[in-house]
PDB file of N, CA and C in Angstrom:
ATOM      1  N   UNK A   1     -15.842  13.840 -22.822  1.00  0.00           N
ATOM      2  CA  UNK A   1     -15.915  12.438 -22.535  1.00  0.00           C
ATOM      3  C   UNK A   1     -15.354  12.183 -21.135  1.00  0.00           C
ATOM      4  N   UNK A   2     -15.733  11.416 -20.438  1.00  0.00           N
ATOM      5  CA  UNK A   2     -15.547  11.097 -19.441  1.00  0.00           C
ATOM      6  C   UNK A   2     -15.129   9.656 -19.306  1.00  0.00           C
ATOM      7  N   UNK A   3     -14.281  10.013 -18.143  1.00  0.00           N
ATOM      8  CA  UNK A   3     -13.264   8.154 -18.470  1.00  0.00           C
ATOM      9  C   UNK A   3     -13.820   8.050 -16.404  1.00  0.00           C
ATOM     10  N   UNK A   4     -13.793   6.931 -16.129  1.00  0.00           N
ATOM     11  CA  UNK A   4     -14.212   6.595 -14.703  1.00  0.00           C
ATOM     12  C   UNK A   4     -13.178   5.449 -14.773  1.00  0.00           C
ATOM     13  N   UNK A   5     -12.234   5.501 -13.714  1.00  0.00           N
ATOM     14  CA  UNK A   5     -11.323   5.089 -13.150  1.00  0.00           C
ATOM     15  C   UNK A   5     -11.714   3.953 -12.143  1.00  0.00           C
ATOM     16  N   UNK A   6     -11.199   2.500 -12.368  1.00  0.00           N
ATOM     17  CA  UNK A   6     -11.176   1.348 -11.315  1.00  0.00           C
ATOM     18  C   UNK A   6      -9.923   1.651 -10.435  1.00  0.00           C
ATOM     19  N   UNK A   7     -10.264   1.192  -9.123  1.00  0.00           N
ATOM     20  CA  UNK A   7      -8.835   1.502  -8.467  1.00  0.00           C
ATOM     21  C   UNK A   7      -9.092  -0.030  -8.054  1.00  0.00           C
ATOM     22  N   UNK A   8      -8.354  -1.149  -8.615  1.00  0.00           N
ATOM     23  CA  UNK A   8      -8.634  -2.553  -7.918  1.00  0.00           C
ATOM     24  C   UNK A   8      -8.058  -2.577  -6.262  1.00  0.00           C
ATOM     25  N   UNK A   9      -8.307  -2.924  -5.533  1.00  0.00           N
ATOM     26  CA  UNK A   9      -8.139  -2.872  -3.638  1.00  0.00           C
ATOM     27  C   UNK A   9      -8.319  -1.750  -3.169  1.00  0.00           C
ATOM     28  N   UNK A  10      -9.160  -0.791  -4.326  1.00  0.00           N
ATOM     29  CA  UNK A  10     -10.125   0.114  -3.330  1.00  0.00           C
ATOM     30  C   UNK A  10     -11.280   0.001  -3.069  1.00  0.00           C
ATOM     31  N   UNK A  11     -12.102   0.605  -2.519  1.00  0.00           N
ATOM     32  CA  UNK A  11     -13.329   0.848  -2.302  1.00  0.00           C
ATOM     33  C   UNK A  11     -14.105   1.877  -1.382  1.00  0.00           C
ATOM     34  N   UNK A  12     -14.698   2.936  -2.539  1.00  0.00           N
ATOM     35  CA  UNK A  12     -15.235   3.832  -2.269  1.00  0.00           C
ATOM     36  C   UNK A  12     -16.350   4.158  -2.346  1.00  0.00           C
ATOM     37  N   UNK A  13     -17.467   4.244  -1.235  1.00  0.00           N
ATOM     38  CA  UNK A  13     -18.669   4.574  -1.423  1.00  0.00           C
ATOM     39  C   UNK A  13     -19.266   5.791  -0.650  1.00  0.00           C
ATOM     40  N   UNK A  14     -19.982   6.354  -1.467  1.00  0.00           N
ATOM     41  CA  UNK A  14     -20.372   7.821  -1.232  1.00  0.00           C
ATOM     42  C   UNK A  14     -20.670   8.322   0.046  1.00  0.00           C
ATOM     43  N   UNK A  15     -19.959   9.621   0.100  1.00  0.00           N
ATOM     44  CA  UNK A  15     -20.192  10.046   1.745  1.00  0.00           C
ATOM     45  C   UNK A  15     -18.716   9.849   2.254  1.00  0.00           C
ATOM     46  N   UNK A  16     -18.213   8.351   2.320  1.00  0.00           N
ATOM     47  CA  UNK A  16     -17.350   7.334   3.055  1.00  0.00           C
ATOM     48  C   UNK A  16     -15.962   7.735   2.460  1.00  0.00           C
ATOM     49  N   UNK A  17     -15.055   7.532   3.388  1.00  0.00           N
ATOM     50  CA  UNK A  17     -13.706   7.502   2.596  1.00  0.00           C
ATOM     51  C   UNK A  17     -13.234   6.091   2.194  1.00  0.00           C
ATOM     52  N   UNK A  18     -12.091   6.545   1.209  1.00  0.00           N
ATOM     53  CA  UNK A  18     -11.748   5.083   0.122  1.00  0.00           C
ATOM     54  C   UNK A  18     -11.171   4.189   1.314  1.00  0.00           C
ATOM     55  N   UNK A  19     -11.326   2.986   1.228  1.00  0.00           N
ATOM     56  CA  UNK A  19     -10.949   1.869   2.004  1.00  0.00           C
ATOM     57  C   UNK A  19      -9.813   0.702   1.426  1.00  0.00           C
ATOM     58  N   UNK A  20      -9.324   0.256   1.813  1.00  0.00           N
ATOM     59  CA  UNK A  20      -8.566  -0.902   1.042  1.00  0.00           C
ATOM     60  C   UNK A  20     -10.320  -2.091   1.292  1.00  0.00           C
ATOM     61  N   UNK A  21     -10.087  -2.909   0.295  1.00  0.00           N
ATOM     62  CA  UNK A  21     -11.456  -3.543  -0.445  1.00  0.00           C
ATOM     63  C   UNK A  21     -10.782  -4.880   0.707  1.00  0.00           C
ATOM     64  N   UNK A  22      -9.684  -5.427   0.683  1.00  0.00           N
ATOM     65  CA  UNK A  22      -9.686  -6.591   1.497  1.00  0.00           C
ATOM     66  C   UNK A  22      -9.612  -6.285   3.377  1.00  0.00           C
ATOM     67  N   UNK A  23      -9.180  -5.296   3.528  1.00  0.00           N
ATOM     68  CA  UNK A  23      -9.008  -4.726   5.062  1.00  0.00           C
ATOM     69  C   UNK A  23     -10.015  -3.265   5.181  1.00  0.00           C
ATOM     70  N   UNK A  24     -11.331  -3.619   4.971  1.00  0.00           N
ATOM     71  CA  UNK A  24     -12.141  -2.429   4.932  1.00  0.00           C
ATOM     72  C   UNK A  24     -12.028  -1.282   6.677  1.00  0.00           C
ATOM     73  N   UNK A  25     -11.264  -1.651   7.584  1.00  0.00           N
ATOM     74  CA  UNK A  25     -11.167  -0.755   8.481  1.00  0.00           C
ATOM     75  C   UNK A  25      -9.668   0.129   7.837  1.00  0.00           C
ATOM     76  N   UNK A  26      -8.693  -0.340   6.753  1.00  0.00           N
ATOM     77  CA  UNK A  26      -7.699   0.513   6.502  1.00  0.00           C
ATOM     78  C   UNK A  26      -8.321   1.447   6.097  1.00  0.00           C
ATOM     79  N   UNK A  27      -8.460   2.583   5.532  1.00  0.00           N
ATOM     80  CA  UNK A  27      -8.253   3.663   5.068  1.00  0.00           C
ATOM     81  C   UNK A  27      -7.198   4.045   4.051  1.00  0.00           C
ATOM     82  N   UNK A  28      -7.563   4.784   2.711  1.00  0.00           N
ATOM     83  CA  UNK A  28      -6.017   4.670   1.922  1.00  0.00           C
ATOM     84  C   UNK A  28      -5.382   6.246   2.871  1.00  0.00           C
ATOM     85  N   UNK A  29      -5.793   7.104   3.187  1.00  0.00           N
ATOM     86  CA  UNK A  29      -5.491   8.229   4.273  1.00  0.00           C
ATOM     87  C   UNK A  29      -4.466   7.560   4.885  1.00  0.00           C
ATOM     88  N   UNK A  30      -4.660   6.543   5.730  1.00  0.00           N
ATOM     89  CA  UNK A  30      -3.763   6.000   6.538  1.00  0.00           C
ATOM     90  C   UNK A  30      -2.580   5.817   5.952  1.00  0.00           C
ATOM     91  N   UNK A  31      -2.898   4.846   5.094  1.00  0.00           N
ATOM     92  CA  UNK A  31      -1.659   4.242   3.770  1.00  0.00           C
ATOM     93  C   UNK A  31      -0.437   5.686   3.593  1.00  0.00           C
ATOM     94  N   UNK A  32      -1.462   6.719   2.984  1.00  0.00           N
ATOM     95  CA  UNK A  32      -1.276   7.677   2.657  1.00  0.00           C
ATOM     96  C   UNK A  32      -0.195   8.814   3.603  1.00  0.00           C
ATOM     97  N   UNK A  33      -0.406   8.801   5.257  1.00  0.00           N
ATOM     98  CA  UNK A  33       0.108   9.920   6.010  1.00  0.00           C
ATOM     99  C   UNK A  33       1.465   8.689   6.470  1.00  0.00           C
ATOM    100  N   UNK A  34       1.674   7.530   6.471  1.00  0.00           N
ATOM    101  CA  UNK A  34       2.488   6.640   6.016  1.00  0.00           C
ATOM    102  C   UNK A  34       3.975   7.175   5.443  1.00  0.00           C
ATOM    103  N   UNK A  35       3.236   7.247   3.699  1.00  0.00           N
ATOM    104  CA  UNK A  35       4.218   7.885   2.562  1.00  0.00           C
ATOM    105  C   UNK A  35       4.440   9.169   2.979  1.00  0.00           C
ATOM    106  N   UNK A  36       3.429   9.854   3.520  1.00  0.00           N
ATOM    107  CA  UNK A  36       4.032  11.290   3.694  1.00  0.00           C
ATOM    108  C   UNK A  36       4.634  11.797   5.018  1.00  0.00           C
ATOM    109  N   UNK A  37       4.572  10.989   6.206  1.00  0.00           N
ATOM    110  CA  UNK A  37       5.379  11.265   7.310  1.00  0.00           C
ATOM    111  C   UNK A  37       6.549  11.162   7.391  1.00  0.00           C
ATOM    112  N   UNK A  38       6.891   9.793   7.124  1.00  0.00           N
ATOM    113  CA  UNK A  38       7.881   8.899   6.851  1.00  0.00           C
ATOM    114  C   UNK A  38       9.047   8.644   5.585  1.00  0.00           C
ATOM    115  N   UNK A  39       8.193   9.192   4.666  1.00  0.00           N
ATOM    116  CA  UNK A  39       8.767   9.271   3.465  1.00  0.00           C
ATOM    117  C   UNK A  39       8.947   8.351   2.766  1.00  0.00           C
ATOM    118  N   UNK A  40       8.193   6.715   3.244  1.00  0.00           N
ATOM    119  CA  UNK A  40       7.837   5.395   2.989  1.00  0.00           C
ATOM    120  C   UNK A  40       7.433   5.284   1.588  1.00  0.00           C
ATOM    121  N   UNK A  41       8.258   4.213   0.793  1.00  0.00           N
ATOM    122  CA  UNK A  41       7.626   3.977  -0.314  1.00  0.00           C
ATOM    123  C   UNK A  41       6.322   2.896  -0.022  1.00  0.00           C
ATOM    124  N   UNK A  42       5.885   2.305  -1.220  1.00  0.00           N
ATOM    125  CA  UNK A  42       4.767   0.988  -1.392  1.00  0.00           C
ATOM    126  C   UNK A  42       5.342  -0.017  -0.414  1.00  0.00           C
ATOM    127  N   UNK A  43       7.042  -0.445  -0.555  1.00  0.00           N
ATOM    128  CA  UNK A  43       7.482  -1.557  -0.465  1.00  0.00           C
ATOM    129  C   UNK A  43       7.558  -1.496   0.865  1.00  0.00           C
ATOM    130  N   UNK A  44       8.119  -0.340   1.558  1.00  0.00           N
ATOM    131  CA  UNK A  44       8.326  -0.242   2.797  1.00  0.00           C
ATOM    132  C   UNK A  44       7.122   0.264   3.773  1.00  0.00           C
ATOM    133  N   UNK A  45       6.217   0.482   2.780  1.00  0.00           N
ATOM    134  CA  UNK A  45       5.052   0.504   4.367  1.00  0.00           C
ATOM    135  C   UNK A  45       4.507  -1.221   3.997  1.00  0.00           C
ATOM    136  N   UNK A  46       4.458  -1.766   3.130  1.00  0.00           N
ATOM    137  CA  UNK A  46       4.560  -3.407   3.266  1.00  0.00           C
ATOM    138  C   UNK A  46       4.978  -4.220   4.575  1.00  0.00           C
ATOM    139  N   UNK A  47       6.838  -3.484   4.483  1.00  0.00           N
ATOM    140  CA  UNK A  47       7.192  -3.922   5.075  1.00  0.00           C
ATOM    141  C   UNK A  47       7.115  -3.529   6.414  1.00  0.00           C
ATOM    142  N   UNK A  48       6.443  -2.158   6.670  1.00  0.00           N
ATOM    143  CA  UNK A  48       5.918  -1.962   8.454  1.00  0.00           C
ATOM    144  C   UNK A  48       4.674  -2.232   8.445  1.00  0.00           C
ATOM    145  N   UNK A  49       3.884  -3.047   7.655  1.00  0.00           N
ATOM    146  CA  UNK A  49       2.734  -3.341   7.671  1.00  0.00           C
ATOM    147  C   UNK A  49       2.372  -4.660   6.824  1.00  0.00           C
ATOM    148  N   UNK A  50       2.962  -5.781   7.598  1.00  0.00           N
ATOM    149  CA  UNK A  50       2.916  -7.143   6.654  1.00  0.00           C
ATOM    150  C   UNK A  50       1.839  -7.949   6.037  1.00  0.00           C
ATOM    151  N   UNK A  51       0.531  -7.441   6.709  1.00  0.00           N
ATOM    152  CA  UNK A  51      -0.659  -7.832   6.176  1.00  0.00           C
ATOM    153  C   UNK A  51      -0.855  -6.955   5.183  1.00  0.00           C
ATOM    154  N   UNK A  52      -0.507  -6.071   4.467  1.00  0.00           N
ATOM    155  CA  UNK A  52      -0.907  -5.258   3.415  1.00  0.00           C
ATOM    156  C   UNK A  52      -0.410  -6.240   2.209  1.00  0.00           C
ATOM    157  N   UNK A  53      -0.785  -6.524   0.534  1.00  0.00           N
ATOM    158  CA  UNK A  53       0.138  -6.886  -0.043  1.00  0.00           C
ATOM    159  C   UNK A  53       0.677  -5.159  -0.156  1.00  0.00           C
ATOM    160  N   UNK A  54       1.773  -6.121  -1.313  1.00  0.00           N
ATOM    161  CA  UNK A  54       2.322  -4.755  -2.683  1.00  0.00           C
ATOM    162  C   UNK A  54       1.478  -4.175  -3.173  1.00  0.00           C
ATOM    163  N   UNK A  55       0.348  -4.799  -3.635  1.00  0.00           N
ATOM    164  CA  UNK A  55      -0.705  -4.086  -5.069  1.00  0.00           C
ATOM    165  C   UNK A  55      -1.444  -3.178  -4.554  1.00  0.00           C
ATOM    166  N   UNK A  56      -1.583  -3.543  -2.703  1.00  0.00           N
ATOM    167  CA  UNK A  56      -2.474  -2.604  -1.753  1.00  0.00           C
ATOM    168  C   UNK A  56      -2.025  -1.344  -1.812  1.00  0.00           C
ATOM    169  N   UNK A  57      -0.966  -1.516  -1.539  1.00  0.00           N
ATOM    170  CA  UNK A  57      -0.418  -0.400  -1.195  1.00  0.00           C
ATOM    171  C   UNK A  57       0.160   0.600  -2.493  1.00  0.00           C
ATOM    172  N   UNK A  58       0.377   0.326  -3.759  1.00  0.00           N
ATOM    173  CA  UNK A  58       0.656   0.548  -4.347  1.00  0.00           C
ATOM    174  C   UNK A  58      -0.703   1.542  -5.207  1.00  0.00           C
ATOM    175  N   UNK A  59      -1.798   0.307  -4.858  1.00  0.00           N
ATOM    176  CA  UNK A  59      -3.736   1.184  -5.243  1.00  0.00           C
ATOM    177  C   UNK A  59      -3.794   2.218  -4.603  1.00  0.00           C
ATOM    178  N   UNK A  60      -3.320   1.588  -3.102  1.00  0.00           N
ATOM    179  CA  UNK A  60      -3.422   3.271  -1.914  1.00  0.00           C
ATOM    180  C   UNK A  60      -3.003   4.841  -2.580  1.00  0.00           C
ATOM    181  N   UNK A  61      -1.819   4.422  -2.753  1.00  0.00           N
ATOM    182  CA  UNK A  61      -0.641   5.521  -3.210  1.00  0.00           C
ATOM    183  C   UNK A  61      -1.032   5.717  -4.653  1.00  0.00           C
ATOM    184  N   UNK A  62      -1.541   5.349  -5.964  1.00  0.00           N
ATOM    185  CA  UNK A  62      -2.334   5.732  -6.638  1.00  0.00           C
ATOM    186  C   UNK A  62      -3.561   6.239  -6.645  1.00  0.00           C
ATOM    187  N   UNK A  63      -4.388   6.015  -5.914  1.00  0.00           N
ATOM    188  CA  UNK A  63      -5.547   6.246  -5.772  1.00  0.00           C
ATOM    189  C   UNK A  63      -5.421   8.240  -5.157  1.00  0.00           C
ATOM    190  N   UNK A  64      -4.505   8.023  -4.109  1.00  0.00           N
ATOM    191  CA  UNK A  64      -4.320   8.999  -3.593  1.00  0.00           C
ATOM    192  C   UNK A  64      -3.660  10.206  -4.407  1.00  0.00           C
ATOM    193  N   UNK A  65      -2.587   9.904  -5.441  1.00  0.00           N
ATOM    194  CA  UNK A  65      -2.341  10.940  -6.727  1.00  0.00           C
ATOM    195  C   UNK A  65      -3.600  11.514  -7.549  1.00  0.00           C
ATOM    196  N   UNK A  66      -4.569  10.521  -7.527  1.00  0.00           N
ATOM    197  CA  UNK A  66      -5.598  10.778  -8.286  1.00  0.00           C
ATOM    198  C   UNK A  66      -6.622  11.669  -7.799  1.00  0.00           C
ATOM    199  N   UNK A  67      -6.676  11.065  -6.319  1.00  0.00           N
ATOM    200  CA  UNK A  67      -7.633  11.956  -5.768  1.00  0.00           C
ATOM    201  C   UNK A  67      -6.940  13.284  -4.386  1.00  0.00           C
ATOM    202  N   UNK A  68      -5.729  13.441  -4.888  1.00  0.00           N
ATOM    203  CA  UNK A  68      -5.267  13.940  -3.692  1.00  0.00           C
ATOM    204  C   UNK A  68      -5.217  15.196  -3.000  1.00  0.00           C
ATOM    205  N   UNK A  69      -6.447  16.070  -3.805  1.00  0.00           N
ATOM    206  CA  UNK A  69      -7.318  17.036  -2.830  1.00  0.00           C
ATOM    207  C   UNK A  69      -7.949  16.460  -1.645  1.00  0.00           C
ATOM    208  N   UNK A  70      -8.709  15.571  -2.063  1.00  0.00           N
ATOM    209  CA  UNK A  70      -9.980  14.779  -1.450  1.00  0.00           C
ATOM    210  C   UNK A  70      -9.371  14.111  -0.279  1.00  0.00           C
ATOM    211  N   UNK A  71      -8.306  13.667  -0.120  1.00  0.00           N
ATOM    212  CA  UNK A  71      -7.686  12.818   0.911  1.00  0.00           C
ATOM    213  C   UNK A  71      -6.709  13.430   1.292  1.00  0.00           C
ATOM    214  N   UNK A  72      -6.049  14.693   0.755  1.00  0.00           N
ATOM    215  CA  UNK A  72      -5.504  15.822   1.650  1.00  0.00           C
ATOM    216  C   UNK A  72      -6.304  16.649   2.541  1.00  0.00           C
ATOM    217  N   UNK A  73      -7.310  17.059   2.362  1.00  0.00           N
ATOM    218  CA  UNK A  73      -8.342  17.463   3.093  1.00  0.00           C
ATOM    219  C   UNK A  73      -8.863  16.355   4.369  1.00  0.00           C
ATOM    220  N   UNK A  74      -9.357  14.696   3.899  1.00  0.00           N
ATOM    221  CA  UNK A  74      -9.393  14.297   5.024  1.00  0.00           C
ATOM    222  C   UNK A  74      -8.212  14.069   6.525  1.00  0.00           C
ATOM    223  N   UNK A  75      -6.953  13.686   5.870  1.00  0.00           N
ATOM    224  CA  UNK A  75      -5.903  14.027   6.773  1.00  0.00           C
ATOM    225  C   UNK A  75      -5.943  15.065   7.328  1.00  0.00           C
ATOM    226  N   UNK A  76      -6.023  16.427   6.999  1.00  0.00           N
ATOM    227  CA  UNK A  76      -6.296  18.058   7.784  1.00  0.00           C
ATOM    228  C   UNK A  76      -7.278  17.563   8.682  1.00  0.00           C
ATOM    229  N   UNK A  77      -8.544  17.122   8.189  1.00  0.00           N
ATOM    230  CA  UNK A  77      -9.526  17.158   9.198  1.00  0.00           C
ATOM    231  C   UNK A  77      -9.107  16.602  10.452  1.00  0.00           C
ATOM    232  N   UNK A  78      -8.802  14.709  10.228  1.00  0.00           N
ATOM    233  CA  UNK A  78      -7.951  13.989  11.149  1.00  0.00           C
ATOM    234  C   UNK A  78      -6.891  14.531  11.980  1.00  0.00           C
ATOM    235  N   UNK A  79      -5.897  15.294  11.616  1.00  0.00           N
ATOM    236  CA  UNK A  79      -4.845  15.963  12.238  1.00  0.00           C
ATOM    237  C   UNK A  79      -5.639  17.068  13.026  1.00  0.00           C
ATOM    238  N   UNK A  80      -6.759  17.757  12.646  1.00  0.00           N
ATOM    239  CA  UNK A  80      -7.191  18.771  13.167  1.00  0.00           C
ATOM    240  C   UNK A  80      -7.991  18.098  14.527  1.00  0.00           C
ATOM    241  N   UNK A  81      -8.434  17.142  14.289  1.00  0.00           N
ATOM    242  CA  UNK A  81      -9.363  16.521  15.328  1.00  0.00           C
ATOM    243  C   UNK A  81      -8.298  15.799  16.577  1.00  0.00           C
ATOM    244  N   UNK A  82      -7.328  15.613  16.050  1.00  0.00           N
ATOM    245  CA  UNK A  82      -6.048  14.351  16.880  1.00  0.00           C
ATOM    246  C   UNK A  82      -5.384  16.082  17.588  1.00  0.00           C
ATOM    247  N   UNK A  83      -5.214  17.415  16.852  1.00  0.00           N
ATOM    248  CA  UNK A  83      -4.674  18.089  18.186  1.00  0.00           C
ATOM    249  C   UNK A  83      -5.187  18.421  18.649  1.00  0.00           C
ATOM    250  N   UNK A  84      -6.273  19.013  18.799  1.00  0.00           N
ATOM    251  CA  UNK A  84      -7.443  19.238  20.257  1.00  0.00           C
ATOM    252  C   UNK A  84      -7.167  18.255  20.721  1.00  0.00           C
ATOM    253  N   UNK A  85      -7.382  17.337  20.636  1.00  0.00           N
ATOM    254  CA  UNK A  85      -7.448  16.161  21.853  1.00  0.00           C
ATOM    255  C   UNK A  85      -6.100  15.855  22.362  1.00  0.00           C
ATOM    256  N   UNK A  86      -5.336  16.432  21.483  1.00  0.00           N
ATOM    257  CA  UNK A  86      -3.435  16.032  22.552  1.00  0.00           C
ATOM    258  C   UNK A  86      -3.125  17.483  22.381  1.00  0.00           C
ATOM    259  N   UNK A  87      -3.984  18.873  22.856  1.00  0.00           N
ATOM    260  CA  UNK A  87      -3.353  20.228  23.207  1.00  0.00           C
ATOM    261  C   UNK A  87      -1.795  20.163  23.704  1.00  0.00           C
ATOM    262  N   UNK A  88      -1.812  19.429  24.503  1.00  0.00           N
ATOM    263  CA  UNK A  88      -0.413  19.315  25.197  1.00  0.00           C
ATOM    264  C   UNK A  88       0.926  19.193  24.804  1.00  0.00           C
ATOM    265  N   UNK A  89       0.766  18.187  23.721  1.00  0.00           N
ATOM    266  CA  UNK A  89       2.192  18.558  23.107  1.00  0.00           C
ATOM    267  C   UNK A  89       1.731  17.988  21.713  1.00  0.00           C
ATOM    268  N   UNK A  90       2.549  18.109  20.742  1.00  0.00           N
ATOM    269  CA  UNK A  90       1.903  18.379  19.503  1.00  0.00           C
ATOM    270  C   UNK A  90       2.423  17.077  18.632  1.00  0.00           C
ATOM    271  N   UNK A  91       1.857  16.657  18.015  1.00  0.00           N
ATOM    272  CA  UNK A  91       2.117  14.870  17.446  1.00  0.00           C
ATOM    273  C   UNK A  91       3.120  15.223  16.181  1.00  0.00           C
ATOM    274  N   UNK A  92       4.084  13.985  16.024  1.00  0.00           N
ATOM    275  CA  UNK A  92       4.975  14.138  15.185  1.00  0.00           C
ATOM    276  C   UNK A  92       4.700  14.083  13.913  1.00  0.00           C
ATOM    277  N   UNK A  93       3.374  13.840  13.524  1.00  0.00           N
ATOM    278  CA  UNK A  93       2.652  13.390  12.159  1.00  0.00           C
ATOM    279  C   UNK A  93       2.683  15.197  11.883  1.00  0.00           C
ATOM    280  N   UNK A  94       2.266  16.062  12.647  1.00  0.00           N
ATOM    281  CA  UNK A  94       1.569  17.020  12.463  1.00  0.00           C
ATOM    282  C   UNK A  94       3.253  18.019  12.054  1.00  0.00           C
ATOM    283  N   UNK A  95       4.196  17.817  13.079  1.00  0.00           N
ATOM    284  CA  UNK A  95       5.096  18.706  12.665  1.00  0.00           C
ATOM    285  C   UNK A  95       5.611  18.572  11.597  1.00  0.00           C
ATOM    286  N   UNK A  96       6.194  17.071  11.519  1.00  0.00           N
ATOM    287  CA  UNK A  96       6.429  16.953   9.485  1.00  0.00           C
ATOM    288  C   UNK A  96       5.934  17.441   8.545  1.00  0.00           C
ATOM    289  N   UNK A  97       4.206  17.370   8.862  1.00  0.00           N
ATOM    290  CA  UNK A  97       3.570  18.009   7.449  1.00  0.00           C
ATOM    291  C   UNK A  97       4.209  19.305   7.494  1.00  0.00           C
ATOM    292  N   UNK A  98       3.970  20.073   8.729  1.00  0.00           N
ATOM    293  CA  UNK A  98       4.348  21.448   9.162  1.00  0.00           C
ATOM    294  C   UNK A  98       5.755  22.070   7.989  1.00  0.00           C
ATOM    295  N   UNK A  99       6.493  20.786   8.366  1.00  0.00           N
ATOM    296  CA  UNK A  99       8.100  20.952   7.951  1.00  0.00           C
ATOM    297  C   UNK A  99       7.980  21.115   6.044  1.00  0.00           C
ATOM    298  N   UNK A 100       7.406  20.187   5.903  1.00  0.00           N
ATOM    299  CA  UNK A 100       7.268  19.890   4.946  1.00  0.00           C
ATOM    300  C   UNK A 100       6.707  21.258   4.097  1.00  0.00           C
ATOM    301  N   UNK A 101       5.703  21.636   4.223  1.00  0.00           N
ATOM    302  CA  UNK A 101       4.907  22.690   3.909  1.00  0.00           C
ATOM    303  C   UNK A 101       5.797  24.035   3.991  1.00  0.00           C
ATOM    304  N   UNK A 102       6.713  23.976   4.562  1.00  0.00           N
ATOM    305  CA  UNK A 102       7.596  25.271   4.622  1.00  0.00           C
ATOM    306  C   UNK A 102       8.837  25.182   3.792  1.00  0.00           C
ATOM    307  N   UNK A 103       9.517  23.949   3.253  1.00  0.00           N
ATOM    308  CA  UNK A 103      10.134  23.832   2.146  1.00  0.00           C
ATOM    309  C   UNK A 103       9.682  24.721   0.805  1.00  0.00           C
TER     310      UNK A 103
END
């Protein structure tokens, strides 16, 4: 049996990555490298991001447990594409994961 999951303030359509449904240029990725750079809960990327509600961010960060091959992979890609283009010195998003990954 198969159960199909609503994520309310997402929106995902095929091909495309998941979007927040009221700010369709967010990305939950974004939301997402957020919690994992930073170590940001729901409340506090709210609060560095005041147009988000709570529930947004909270869908983000669920959505992303659920699917979080799928949107670990797009971050790699993103990070992979953001250091070629800054060879020069290496972005702080990228060393955290780095850090992180070696724990």
């Amino acid at each position: 049996m198969t159960v199909d999951l609503l994520y309310p303030h997402i929106t995902k359509l095929p091909g495309e990555p998941a979007r927040l449904e009221r700010h369709p240029r967010l990305r939950v990725a974004q939301i997402v490298m957020d919690h994992l750079a930073h170590g940001w809960s729901a409340e506090e990327i709210v609060r560095q991001h005041p147009a988000l509600a709570l529930a947004e961010a909270h869908a983000a960060l669920g959505y992303y447990f659920d699917h979080q091959a799928t949107v670990d992979a797009e971050i790699a890609m993103e990070l992979e594409t953001a250091e070629k283009s800054a060879q020069a010195s290496p972005i702080p998003f990228a060393l955290r994961l780095r850090q992180l990954r070696q724990r």
